[in-house]
Protein backbone atom coordinates (compact mmCIF):
# COMPACT_ATOMS: atom_id res chain seq x y z
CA UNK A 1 1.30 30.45 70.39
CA UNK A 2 -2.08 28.26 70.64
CA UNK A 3 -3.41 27.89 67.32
CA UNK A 4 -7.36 29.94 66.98
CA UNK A 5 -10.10 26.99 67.74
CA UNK A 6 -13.18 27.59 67.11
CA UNK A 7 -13.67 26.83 70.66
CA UNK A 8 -11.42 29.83 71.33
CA UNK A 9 -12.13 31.95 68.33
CA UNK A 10 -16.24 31.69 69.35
CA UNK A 11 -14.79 32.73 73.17
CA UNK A 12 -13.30 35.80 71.26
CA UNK A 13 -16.51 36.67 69.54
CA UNK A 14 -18.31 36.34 72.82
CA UNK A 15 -15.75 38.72 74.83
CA UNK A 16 -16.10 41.13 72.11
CA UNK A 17 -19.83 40.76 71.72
CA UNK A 18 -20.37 41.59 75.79
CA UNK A 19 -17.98 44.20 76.12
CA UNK A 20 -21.11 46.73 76.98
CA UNK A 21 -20.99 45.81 80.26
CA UNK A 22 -17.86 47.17 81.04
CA UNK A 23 -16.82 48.36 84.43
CA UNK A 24 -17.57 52.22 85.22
CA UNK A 25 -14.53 54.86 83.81
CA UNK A 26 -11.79 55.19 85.97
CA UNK A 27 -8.38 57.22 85.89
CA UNK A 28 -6.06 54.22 85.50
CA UNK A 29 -7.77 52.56 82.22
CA UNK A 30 -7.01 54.91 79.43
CA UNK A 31 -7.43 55.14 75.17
CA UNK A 32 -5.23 57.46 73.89
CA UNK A 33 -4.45 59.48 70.42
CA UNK A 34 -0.87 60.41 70.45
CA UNK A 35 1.43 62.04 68.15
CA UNK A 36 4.64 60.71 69.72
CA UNK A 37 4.89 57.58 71.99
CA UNK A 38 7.82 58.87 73.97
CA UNK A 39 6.85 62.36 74.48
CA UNK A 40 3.17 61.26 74.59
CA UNK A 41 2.29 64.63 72.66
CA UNK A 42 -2.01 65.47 72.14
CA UNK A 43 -1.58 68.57 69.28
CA UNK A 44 0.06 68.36 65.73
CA UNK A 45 1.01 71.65 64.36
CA UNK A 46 1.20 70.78 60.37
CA UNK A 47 1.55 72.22 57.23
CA UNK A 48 -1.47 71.52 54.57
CA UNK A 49 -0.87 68.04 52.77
CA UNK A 50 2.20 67.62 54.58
CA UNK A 51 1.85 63.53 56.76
CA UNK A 52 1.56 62.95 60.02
CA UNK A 53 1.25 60.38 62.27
CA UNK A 54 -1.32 59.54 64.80
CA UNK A 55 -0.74 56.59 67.13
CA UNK A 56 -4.07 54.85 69.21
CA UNK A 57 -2.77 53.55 72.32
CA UNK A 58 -4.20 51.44 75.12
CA UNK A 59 -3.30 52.53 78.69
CA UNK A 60 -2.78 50.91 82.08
CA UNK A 61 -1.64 52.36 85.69
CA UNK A 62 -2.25 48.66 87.15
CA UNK A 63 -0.08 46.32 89.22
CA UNK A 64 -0.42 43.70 86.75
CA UNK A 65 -0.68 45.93 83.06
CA UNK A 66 -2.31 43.19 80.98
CA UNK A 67 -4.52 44.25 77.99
CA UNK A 68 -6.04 41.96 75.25
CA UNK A 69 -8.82 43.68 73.46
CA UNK A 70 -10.08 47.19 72.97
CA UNK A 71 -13.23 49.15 71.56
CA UNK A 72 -13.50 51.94 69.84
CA UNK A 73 -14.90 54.29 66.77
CA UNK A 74 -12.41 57.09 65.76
CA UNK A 75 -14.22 60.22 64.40
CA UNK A 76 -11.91 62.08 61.69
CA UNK A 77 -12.96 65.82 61.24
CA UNK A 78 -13.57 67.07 57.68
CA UNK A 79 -10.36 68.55 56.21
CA UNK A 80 -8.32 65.50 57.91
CA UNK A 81 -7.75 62.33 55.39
CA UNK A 82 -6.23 58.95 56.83
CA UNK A 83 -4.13 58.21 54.01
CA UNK A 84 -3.25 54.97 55.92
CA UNK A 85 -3.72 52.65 59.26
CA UNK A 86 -0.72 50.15 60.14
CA UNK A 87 -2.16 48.05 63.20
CA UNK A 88 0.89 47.23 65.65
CA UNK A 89 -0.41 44.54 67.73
CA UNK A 90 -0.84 40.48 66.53
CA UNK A 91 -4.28 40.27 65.97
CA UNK A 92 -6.72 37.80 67.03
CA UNK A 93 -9.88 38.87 65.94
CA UNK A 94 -11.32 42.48 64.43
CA UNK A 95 -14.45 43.77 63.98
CA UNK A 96 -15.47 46.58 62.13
CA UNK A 97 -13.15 49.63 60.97
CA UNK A 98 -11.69 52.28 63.08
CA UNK A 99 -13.83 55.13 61.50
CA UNK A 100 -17.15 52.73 61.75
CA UNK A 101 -16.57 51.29 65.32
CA UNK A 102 -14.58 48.26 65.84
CA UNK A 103 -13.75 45.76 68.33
CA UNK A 104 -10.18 44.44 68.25
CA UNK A 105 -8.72 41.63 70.19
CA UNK A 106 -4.85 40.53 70.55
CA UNK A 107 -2.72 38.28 72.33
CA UNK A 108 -2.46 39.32 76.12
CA UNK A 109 0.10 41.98 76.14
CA UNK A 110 1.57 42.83 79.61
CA UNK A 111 2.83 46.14 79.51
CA UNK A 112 1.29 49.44 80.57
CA UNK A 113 1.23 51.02 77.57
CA UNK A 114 0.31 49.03 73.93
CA UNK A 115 0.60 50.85 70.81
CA UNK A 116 -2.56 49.49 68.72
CA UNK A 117 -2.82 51.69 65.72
CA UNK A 118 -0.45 53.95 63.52
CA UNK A 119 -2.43 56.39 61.43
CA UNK A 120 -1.23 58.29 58.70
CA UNK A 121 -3.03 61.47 58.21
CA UNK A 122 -2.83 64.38 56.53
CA UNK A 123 -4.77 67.72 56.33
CA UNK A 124 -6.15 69.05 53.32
CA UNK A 125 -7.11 72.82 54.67
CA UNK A 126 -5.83 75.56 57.18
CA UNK A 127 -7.61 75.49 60.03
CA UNK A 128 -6.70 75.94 63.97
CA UNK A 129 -7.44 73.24 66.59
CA UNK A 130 -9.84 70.96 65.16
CA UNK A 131 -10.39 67.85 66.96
CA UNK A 132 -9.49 64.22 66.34
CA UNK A 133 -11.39 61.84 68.83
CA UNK A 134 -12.40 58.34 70.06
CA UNK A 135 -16.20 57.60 70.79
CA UNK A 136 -17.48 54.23 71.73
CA UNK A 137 -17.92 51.72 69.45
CA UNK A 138 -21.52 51.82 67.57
CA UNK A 139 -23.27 48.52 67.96
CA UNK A 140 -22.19 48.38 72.12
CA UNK A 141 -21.83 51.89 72.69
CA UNK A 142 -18.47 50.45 74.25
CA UNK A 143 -15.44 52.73 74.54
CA UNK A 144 -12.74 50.83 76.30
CA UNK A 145 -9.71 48.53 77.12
CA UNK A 146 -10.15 44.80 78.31
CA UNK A 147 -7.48 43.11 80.71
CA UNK A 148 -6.55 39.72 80.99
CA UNK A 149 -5.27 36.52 82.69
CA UNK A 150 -4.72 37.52 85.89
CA UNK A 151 -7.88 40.00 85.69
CA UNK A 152 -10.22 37.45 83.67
CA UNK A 153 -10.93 39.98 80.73
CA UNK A 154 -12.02 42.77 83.45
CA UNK A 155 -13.52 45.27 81.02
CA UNK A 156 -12.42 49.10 82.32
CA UNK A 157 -14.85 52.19 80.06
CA UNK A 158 -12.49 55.27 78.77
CA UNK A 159 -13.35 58.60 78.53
CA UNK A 160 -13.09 59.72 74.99
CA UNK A 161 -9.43 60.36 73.47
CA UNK A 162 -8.55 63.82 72.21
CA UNK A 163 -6.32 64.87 69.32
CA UNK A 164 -6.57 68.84 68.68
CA UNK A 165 -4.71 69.77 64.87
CA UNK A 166 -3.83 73.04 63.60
CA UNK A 167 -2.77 72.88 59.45
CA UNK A 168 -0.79 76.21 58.17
């Protein structure tokens, strides 16, 4: 592992900083909010104040699966807390917060799908399908994955990520 330069950490800060000129949405490029990475499930049915976990993960359908750096702002609906966030990639560089828009950049990972963030949640309410979701990230209106090596940080756009929750 290359030790962060500021060469390469200013190269970082640049990616990050143009990422709003991503590449238009397309099918293969995905963010997603699941509730379990083998089953790739989109609802939680929960009990009030009982945890759950929420995973944010980066998608590719490509030949050559490589993703380094993604952007995004996760919107948490009133009556869901985050009671904690566990990222699950090395990181190189992060800006912001998930819940105020952040840009996050990791060591090239070359698989098609990359667990980024765990989230621990839990629901302090009843309620039936209320909606956890990605929107892009504030200061670029950027919602997205970026590639790498072999791609030379192609930027793909997402569509937004959808969680629905029902709490009993």
């Amino acid at each position: 592992m290359a030790p962060i330069t500021m060469k390469r950490h200013i190269t970082v800060l640049h990616l990050c900083a143009c990422l709003s000129l991503a590449a238009p949405v397309t099918a293969g490029e995905r963010l997603r909010l699941l509730t379990d990475l083998q089953s790739g499930g989109q609802k939680v049915a929960t009990e009030v104040r009982k945890p759950f976990f929420v995973w944010l993960v980066a998608e590719r359908d490509a030949d050559k699966p490589q993703i380094s750096t993604v952007a995004f702002r996760l919107e948490v609906p009133e009556g869901v807390v985050i009671l904690g966030e566990e990222l699950q990639v090395e990181s190189l560089i992060a800006l912001g917060t998930p819940r105020s828009g952040m840009h996050l950049a990791f060591h090239c990972i070359e698989k098609k799908q990359v667990p980024v963030y765990r989230f621990k949640m839990v629901t302090t309410r009843p309620f039936e399908n209320l909606t956890l979701r990605t929107h892009p990230e504030g200061k670029t209106n950027f919602l997205g994955i970026v590639g790498c090596r072999d791609e030379n940080f192609t930027e793909w756009a997402c569509e937004p990520a959808v969680l629905t929750i029902t709490s009993k």
